[in-house]
Protein backbone atom coordinates (compact mmCIF):
# COMPACT_ATOMS: atom_id res chain seq x y z
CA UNK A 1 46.22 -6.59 -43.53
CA UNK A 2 43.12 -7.39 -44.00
CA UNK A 3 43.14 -10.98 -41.83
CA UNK A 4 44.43 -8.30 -39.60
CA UNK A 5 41.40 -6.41 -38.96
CA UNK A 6 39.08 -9.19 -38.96
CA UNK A 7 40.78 -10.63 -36.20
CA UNK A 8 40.38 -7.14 -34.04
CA UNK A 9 37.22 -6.99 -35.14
CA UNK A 10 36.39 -10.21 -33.76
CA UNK A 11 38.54 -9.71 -30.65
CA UNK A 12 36.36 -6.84 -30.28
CA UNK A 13 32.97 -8.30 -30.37
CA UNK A 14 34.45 -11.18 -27.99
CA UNK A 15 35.28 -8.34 -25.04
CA UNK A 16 31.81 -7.17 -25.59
CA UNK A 17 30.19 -10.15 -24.90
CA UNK A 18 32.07 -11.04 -22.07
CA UNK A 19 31.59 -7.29 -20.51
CA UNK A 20 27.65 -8.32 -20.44
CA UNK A 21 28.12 -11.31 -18.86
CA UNK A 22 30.25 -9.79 -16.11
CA UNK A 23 27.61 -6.78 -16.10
CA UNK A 24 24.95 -9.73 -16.13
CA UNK A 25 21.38 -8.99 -18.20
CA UNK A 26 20.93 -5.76 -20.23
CA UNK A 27 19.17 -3.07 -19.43
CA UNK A 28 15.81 -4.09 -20.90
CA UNK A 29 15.71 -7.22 -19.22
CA UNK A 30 16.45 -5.66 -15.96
CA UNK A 31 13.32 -3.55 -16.20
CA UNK A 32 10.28 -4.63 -13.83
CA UNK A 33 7.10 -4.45 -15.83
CA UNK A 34 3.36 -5.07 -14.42
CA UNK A 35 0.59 -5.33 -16.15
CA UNK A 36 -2.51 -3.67 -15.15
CA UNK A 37 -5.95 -4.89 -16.44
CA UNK A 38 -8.43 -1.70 -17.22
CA UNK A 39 -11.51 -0.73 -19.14
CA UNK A 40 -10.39 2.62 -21.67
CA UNK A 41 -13.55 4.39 -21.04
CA UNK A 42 -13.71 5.01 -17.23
CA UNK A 43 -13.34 8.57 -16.55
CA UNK A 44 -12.37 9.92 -14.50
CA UNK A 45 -10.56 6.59 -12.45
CA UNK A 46 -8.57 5.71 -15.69
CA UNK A 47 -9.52 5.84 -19.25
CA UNK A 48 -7.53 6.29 -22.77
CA UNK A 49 -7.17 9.48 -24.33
CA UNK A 50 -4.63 10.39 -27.82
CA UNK A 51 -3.26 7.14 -26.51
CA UNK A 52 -2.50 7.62 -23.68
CA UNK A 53 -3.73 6.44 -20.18
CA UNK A 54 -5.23 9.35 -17.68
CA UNK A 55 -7.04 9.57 -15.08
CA UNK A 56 -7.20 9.29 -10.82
CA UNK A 57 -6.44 5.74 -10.54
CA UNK A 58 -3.85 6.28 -13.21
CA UNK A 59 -2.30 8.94 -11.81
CA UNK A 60 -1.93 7.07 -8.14
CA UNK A 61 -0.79 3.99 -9.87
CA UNK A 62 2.17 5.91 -11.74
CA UNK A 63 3.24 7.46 -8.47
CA UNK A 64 3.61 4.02 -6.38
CA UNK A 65 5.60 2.06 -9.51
CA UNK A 66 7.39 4.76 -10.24
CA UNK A 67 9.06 4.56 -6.78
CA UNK A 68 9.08 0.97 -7.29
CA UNK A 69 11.20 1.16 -10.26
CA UNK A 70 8.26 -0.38 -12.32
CA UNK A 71 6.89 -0.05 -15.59
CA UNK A 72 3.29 -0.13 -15.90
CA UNK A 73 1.71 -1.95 -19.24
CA UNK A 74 -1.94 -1.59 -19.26
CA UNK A 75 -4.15 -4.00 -20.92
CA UNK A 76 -7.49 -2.46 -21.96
CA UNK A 77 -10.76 -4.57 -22.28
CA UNK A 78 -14.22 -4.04 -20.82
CA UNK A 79 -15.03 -4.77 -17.07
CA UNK A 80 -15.55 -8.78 -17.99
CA UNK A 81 -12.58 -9.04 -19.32
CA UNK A 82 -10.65 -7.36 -17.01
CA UNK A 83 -11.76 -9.86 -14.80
CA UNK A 84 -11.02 -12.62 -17.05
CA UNK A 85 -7.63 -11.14 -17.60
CA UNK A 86 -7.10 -11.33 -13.50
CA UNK A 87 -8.21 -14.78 -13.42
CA UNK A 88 -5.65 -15.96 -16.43
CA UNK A 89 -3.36 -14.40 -15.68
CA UNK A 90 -2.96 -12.34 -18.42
CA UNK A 91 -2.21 -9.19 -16.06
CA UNK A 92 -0.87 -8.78 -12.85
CA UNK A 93 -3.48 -6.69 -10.80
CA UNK A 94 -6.36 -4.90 -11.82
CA UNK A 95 -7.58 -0.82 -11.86
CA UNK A 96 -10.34 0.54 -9.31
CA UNK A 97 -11.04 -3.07 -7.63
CA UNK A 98 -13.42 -2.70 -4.69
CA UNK A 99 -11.86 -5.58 -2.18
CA UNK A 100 -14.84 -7.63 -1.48
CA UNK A 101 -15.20 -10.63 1.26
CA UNK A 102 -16.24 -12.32 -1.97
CA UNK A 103 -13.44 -11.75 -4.23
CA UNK A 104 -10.89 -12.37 -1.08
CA UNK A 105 -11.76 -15.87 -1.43
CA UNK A 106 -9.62 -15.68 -4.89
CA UNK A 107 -7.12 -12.88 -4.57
CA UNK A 108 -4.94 -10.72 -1.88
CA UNK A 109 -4.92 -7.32 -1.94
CA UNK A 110 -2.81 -3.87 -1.21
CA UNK A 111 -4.49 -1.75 1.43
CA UNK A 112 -7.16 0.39 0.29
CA UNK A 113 -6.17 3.75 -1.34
CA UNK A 114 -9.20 5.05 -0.93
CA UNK A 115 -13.15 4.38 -0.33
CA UNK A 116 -15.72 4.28 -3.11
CA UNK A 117 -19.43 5.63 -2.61
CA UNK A 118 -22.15 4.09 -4.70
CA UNK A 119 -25.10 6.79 -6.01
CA UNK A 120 -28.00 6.32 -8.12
CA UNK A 121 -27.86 8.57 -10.68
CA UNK A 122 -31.39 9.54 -13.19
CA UNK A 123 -32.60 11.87 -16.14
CA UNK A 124 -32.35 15.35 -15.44
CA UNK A 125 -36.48 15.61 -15.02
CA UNK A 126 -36.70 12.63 -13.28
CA UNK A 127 -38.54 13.80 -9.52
CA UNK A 128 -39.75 10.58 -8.71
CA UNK A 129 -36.96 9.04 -7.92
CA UNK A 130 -34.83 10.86 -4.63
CA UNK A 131 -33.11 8.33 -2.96
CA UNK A 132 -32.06 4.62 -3.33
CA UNK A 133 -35.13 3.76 -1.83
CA UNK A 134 -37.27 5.12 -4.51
CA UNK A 135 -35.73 2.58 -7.42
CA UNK A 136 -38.10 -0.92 -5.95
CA UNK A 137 -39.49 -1.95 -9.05
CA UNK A 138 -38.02 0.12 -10.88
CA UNK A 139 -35.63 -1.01 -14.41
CA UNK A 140 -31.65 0.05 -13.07
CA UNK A 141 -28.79 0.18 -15.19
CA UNK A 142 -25.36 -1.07 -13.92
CA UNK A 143 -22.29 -1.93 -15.26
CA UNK A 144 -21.76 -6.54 -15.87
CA UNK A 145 -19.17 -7.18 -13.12
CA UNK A 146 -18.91 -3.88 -11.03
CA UNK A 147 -19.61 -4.72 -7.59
CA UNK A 148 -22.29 -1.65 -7.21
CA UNK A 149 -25.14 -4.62 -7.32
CA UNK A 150 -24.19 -6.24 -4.64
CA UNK A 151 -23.26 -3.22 -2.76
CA UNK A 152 -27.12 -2.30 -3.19
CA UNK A 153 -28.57 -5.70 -2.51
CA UNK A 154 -26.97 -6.02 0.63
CA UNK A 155 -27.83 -2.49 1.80
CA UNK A 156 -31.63 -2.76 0.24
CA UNK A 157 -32.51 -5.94 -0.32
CA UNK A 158 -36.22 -4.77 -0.63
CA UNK A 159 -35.76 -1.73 -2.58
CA UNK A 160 -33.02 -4.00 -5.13
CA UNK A 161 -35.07 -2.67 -8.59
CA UNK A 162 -34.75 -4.69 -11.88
CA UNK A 163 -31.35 -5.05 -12.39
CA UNK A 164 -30.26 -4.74 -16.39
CA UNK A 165 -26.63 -5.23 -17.45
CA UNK A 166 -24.25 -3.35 -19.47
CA UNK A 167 -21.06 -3.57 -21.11
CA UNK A 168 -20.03 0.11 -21.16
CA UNK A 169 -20.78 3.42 -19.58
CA UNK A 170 -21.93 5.38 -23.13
CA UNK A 171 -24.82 3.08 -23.49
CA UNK A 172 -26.41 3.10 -19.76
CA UNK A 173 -25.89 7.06 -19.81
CA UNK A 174 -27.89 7.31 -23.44
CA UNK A 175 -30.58 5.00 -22.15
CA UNK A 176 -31.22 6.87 -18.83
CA UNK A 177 -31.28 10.31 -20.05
CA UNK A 178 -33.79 9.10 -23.08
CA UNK A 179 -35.80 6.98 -20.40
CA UNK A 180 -35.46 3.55 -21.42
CA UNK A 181 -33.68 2.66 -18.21
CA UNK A 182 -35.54 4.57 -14.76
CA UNK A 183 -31.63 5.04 -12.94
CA UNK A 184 -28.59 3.88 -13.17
CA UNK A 185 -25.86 2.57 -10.01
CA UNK A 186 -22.54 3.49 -10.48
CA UNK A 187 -19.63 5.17 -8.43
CA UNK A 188 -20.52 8.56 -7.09
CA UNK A 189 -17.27 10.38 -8.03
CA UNK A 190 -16.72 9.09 -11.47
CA UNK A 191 -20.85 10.07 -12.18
CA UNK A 192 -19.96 13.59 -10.64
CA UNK A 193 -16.85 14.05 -12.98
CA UNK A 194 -18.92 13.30 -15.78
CA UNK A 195 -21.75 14.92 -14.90
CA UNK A 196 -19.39 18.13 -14.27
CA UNK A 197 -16.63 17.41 -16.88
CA UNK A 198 -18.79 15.62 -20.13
CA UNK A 199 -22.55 17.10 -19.48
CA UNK A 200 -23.85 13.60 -19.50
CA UNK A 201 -27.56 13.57 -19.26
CA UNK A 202 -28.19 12.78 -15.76
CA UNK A 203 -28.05 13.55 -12.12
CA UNK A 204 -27.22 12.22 -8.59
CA UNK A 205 -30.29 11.29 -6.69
CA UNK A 206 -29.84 11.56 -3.21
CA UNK A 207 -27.21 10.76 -0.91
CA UNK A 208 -24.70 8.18 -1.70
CA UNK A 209 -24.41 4.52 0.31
CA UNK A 210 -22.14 1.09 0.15
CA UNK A 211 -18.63 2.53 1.10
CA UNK A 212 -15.95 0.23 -0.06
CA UNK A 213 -12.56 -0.16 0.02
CA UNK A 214 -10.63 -0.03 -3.58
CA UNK A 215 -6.92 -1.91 -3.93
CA UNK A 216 -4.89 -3.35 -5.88
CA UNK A 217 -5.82 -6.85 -6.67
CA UNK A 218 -3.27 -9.73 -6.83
CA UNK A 219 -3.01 -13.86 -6.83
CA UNK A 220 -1.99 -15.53 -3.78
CA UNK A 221 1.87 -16.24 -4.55
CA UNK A 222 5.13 -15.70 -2.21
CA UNK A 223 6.40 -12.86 -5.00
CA UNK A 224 2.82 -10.90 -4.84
CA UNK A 225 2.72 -10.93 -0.95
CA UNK A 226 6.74 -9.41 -1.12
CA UNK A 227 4.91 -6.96 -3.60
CA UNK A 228 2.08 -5.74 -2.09
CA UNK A 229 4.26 -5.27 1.13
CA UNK A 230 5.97 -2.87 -1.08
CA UNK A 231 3.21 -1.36 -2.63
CA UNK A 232 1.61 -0.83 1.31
CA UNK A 233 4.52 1.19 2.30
CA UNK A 234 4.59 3.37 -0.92
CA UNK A 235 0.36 4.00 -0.34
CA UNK A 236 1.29 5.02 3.23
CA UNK A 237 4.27 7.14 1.71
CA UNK A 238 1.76 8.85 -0.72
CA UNK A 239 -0.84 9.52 2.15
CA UNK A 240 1.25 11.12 4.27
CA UNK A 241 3.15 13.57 2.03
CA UNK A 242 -0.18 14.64 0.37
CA UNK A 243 0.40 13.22 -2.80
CA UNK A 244 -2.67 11.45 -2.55
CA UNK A 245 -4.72 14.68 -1.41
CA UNK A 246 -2.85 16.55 -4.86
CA UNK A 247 -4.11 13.96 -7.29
CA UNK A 248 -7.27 13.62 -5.17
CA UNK A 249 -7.67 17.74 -5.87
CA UNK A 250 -6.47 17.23 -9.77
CA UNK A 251 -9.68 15.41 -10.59
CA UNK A 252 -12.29 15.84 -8.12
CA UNK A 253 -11.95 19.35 -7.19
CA UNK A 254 -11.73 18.10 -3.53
CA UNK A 255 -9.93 15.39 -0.80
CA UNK A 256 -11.88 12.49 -1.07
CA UNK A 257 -9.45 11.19 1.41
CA UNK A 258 -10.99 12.85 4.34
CA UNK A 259 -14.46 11.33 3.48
CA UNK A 260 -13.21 7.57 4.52
C-alpha cells in the first residue's frame, strides 16, 4: 500500500511538471520588469515616502507601464548616481531626464512628456536679486548633474554666477535661506511645490527661462527602440484622454501641459 502511494505521488508531481512545460515559464518569469533610476528626495517629480514611491513623474510613469504590462523597480541614489546607474546599466531608463543634444550623443529617448522651466529661486528678503540677470557674480547653488547649468550658461553666458555644487536639495535650500549661497537654479515647478507644499525658505525670482524637453532615457539597442515605440504611443494615449492634464492638476494645482 504504501509503494502504492508513492508511486501516485510521484506520478503526480511528473504531470505537474510536464503541465509547465506545455504552459511554458511561470508566472513570475513572464512578468516584464524595468528598472527606473531616481533620487528619493525630489518632490514633487518623484520622491520616497512610508516606502513608497510618489510623486508627478511617478504617477505618469505608473500609468504608461501599467498599460504596458510592466512592473516598475526603482533604484534610488542621488542625481550622480542615477547617472552612473544609466551608464552601467544597472537600470533601464532614468526619472525627470531633460533630453539634451549632449546626452543624445549616448542615449535615445521617448518623446517628451512634458517641458521643464528653469527659475532662480532666493531667501525670502532677498530684493537684490529679480531676475536671472541679477545672479553675475553672484555664489548659485545647483544640483551636481542636473542640466539647469547648462541651461543657464547657454541662455546667459555673461550673467553665469559662481556656480557651487550639491548633492541634495535639503542642503542648497538651508544654505540659501541662511545666506551662505546668494540663489539657487533648479526646476520651477518642483521649487513652487515646495515652496507651496514644505514652506522651504525661499522664493522664485522672476520669470522662469531654458524650456526643455523631459523623456524617458534609454541605450541605443534594437529591444529599447521596439520599447520606446511603445512607450510613444502610450504618452500620446495619456495626452489625449487627459490623463496627463489629471496628474498634471494632482500636483501642481494646474495643466502644465498647455504651457509647452
Amino acid at each position: 500500500m504504501k509503494k502504492w502511494i508513492f508511486l501516485l505521488a510521484a506520478a503526480l508531481v511528473m504531470v505537474s511538471g510536464c503541465g509547465n512545460e506545455e504552459g511554458g515559464a511561470s508566472a513570475s518569469e513572464n512578468e516584464k520588469v524595468i528598472k527606473i533610476g531616481s533620487s528619493p528626495d525630489g518632490y514633487p517629480t518623484s520622491f520616497q515616502e512610508d516606502g513608497e514611491m510618489k510623486g508627478f513623474n511617478v504617477d505618469i510613469y505608473n500609468a504608461i507601464f501599467e498599460k504596458l504590462d510592466y512592473e516598475i523597480e526603482w533604484v534610488l541614489t542621488d542625481w550622480t548616481g542615477v547617472l552612473a546607474n544609466l551608464d552601467t546599466g544597472n537600470v533601464e531608463t532614468a526619472s525627470n531626464f531633460a533630453l539634451t543634444p549632449e546626452r543624445g550623443e549616448k542615449y535615445i529617448f521617448t518623446d517628451p512628456y512634458y517641458y521643464s522651466k528653469a527659475a532662480i529661486a532666493v531667501a525670502p528678503d532677498n530684493e537684490e536679486i529679480q531676475s536671472v540677470e541679477d545672479i553675475k557674480g553672484k555664489d548659485v547653488g545647483t544640483i551636481l548633474g542636473t542640466n539647469f547649468q547648462n541651461v543657464l550658461n547657454e541662455q546667459y553666458p555673461d550673467n553665469g554666477g559662481n556656480i557651487v555644487d550639491y548633492e541634495n536639495n535639503e542642503v542648497v535650500y538651508r544654505d540659501v535661506g541662511a545666506g551662505k549661497l546668494d540663489a539657487y537654479i533648479f526646476g520651477r515647478e518642483q521649487l513652487l511645490a515646495m515652496i507651496n507644499d514644505k514652506d522651504i525658505p525661499l522664493k522664485i525670482a522672476g520669470e522662469p527661462f531654458g524650456s526643455q524637453p523631459v523623456g524617458l532615457p534609454f541605450k541605443d539597442t534594437e529591444e529599447n527602440r521596439a520599447l520606446i515605440e511603445d512607450i510613444n504611443a502610450v504618452i500620446e494615449q495619456l495626452n489625449n484622454d487627459g490623463t496627463l492634464t489629471e496628474i498634471s492638476k494632482d500636483w501642481y494645482g494646474e495643466d502644465i501641459f498647455t504651457e509647452e
